[in-house]
Protein backbone atom coordinates (compact mmCIF):
# COMPACT_ATOMS: atom_id res chain seq x y z
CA UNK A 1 29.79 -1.81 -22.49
CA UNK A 2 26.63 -3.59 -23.53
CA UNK A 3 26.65 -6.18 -26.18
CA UNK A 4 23.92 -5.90 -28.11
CA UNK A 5 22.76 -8.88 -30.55
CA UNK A 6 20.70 -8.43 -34.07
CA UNK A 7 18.19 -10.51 -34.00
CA UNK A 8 16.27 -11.98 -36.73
CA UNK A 9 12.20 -12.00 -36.04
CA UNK A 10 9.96 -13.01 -38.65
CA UNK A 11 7.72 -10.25 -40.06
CA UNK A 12 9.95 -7.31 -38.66
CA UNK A 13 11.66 -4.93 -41.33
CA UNK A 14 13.67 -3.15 -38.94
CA UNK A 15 16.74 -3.81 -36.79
CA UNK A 16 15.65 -5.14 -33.47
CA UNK A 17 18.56 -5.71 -30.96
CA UNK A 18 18.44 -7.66 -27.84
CA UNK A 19 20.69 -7.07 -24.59
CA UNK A 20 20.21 -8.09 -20.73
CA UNK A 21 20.54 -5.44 -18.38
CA UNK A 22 20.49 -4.99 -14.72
CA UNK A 23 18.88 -8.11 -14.68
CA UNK A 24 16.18 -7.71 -17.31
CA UNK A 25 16.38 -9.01 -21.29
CA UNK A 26 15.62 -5.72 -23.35
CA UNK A 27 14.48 -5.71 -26.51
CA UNK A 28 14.91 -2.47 -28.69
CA UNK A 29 14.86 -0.88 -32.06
CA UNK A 30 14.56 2.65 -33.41
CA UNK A 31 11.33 3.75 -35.52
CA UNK A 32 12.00 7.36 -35.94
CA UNK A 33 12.94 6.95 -39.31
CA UNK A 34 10.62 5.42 -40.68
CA UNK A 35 6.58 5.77 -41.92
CA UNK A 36 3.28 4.09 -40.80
CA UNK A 37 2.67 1.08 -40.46
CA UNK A 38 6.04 -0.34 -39.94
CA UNK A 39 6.78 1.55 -36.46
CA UNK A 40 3.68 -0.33 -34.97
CA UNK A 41 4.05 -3.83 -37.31
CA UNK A 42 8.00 -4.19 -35.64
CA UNK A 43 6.57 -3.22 -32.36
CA UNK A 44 3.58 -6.07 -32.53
CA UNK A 45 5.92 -8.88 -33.47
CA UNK A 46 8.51 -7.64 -30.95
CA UNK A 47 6.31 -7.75 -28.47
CA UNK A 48 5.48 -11.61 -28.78
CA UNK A 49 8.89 -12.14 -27.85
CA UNK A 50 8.26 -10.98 -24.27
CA UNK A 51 7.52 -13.86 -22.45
CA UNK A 52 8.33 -13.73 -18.66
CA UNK A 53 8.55 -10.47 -16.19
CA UNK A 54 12.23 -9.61 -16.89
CA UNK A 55 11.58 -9.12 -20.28
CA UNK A 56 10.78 -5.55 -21.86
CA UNK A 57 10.84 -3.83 -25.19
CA UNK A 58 12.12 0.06 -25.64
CA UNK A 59 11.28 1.54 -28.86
CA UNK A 60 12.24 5.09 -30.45
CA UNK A 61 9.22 6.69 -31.89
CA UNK A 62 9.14 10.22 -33.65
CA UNK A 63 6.03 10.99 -31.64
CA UNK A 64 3.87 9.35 -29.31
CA UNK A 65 2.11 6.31 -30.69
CA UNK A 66 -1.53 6.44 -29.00
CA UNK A 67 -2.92 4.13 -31.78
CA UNK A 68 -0.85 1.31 -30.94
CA UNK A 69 -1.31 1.86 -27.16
CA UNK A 70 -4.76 1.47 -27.57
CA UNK A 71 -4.41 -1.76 -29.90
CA UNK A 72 -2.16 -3.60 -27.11
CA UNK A 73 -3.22 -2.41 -24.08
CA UNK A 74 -5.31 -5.57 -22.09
CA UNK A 75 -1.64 -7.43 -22.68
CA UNK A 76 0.82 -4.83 -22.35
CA UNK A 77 1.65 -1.67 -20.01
CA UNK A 78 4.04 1.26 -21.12
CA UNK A 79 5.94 4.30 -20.22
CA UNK A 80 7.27 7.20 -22.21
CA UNK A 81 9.82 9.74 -22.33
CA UNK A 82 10.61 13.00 -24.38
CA UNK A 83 14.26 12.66 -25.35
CA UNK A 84 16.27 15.95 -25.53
CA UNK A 85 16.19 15.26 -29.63
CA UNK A 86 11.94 15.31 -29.60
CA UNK A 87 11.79 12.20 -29.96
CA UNK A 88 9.41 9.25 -27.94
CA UNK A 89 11.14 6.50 -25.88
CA UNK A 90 8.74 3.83 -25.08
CA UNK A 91 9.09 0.91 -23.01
CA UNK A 92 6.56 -1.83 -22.85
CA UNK A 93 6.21 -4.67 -20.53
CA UNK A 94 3.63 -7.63 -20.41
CA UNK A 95 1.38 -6.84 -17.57
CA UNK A 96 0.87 -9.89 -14.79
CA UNK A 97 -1.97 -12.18 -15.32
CA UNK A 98 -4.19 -11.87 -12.77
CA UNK A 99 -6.00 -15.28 -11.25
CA UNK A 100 -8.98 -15.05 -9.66
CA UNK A 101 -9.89 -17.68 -6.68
């Protein structure tokens, strides 16, 4: 079983655990209960914790949350999933910086 640890971000209202698995430090909360803007405010300030390529975020959302794709997109990619309930399972990774030579 995992063990997953509460942590305590500033500026986030909602439980956000954190967890390693199959090699990778996950980050993850569930939104579906609650109301814009707190889904994407807890999403924003999770998503400064991701600092390296193992890291990732997966966040329950009661529908797809195209604003908020659209406000961190140059830093961060995503993919979704339908759950069998209806609900939105997103997980976001920083994207590589790319160097030019």
């Amino acid at each position: 079983m995992i063990e997953k640890k509460l942590m305590t971000i500033p500026r986030a209202t909602l439980d956000i655990y954190n967890y390693s698995e199959d090699g990778l430090n996950v980050y993850e909360f569930d939104a579906t209960e609650c109301s814009p803007p707190e889904p994407m405010v807890n999403t924003i300030v999770t998503l400064k914790m991701l600092k390296s390529d193992n890291d990732i975020l997966r966040v329950t959302f009661f529908h797809e949350p195209f604003p908020l794709y659209e406000r961190v997109e140059d830093s961060f990619s995503h993919d979704s999933v339908e759950l069998e309930s209806g609900d939105i399972l997103v997980t976001f990774k920083r994207k590589k910086s790319i160097i030019s030579l």
